[in-house]
C-alpha atoms as a PDB file:
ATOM      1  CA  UNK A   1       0.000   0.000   0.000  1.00  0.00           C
ATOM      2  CA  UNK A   2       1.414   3.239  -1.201  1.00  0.00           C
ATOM      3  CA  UNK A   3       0.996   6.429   1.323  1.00  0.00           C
ATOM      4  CA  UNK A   4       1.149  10.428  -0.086  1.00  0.00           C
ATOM      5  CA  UNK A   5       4.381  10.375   2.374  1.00  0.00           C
ATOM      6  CA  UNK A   6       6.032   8.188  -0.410  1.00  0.00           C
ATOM      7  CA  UNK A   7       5.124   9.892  -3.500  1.00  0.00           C
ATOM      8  CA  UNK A   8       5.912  13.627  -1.442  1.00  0.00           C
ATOM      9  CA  UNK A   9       9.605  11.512  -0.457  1.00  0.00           C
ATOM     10  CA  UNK A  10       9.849  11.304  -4.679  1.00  0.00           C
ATOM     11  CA  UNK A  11       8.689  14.847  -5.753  1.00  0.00           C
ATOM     12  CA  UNK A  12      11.472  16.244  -3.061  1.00  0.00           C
ATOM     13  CA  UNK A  13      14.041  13.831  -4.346  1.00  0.00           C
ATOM     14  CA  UNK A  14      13.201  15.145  -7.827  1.00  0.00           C
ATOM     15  CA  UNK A  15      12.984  19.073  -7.363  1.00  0.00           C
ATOM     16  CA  UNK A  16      16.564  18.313  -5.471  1.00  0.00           C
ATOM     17  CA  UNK A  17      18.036  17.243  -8.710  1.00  0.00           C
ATOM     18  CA  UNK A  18      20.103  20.055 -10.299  1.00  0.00           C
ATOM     19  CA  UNK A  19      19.701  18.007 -13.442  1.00  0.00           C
ATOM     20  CA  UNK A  20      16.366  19.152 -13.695  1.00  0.00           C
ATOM     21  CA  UNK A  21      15.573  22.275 -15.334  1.00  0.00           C
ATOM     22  CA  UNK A  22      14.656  25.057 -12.753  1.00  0.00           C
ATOM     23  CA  UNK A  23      10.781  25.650 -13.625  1.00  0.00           C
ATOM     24  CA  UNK A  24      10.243  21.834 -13.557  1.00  0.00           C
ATOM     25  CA  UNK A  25      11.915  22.195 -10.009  1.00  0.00           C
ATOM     26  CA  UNK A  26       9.554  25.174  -8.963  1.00  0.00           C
ATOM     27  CA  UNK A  27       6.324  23.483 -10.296  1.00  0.00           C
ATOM     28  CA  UNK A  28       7.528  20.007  -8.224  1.00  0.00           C
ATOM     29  CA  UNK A  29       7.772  22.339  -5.520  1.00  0.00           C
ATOM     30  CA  UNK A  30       4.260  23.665  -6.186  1.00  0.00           C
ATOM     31  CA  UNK A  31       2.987  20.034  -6.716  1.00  0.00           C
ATOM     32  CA  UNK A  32       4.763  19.720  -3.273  1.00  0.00           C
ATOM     33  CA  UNK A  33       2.945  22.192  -1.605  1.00  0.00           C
ATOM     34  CA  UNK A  34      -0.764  21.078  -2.849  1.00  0.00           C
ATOM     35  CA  UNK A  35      -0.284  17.641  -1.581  1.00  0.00           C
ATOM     36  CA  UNK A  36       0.864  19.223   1.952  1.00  0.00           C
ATOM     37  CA  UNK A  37      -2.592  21.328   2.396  1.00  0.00           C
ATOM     38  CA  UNK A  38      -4.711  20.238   5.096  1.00  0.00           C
ATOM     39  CA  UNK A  39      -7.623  21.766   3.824  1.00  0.00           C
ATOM     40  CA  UNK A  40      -8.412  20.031   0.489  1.00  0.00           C
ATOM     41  CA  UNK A  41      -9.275  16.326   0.481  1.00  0.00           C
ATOM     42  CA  UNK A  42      -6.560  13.967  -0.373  1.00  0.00           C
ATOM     43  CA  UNK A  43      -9.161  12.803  -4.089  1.00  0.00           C
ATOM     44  CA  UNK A  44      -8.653  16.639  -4.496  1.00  0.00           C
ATOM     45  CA  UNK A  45      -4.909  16.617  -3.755  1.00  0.00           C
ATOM     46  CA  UNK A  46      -3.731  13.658  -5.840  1.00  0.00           C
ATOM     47  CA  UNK A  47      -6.312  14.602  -8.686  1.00  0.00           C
ATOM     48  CA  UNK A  48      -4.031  18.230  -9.418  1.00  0.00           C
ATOM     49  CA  UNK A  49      -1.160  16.410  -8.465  1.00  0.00           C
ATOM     50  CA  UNK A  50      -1.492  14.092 -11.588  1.00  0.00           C
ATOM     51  CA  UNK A  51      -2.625  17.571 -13.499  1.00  0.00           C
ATOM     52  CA  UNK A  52       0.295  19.191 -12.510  1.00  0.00           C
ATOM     53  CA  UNK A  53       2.592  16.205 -13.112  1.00  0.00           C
ATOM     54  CA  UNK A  54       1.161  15.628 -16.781  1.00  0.00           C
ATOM     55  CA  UNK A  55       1.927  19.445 -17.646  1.00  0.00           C
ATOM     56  CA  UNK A  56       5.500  18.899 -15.913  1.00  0.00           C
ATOM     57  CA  UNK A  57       6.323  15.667 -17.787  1.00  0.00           C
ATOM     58  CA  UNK A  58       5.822  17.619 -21.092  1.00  0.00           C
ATOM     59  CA  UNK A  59       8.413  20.041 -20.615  1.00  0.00           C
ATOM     60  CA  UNK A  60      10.466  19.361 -23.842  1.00  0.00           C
ATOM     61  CA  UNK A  61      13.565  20.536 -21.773  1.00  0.00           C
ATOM     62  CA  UNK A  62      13.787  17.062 -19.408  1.00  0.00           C
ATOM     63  CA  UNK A  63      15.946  14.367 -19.774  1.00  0.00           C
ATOM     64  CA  UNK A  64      14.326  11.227 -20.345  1.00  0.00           C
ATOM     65  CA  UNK A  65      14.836   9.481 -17.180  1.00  0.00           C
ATOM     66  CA  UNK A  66      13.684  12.443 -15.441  1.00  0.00           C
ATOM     67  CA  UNK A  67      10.136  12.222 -17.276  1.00  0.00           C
ATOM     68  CA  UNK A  68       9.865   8.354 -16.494  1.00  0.00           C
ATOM     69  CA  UNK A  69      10.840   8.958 -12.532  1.00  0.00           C
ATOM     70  CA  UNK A  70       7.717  11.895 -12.764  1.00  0.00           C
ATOM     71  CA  UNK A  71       5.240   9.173 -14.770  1.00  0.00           C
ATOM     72  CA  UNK A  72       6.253   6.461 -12.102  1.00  0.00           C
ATOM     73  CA  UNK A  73       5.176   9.065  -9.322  1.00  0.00           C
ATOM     74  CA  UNK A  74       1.770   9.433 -11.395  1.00  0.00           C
ATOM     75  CA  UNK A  75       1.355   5.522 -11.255  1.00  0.00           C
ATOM     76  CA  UNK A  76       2.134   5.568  -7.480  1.00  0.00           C
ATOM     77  CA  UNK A  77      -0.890   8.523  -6.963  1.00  0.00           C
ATOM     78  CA  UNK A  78      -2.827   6.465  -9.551  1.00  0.00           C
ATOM     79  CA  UNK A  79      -2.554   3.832  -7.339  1.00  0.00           C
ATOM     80  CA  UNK A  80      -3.635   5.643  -4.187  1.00  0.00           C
ATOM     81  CA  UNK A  81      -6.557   6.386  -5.586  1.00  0.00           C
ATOM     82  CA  UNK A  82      -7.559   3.078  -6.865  1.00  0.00           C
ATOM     83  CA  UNK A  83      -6.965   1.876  -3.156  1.00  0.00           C
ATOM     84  CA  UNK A  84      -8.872   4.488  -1.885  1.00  0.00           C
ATOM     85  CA  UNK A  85     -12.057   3.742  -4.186  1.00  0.00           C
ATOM     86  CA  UNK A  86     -11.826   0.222  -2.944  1.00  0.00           C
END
């Protein structure tokens, strides 16, 4: 069972890497920050998480390996929210 703690552990790992361009680092930190609120229900959180995380993995500027660590962290919230509906 996969936990929001994991995918956040991910998402910081990422917008650490100096690898990855700058902007894709600010909007993981944004992505970051949504999935911290207490205020918003976690279907709401992971829902503009995945958003976020499609518009981020099109950024023409990313290495490759870089966009399939960001669609393994949308499988991971993908899963969270089929265990969720279960």
């Amino acid at each position: 069972m996969v936990e929001i703690g994991e995918v956040l552990a991910l998402l910081e790992e990422l917008s650490e890497d100096r690898r990855v361009p700058r902007n894709v680092r600010a909007s993981l930190n944004g992505i970051i920050g949504e999935l911290n609120k207490k205020d918003i229900s976690d279907a709401v959180k992971l829902n503009t998480a995945i958003s976020l995380l499609d518009e981020v993995s099109n950024d023409p500027n990313i290495l490759p390996y870089t966009r399939i660590q960001i669609w393994n962290v949308v499988s991971l919230i993908e899963g969270i929210q089929a265990e969720e509906k279960e």
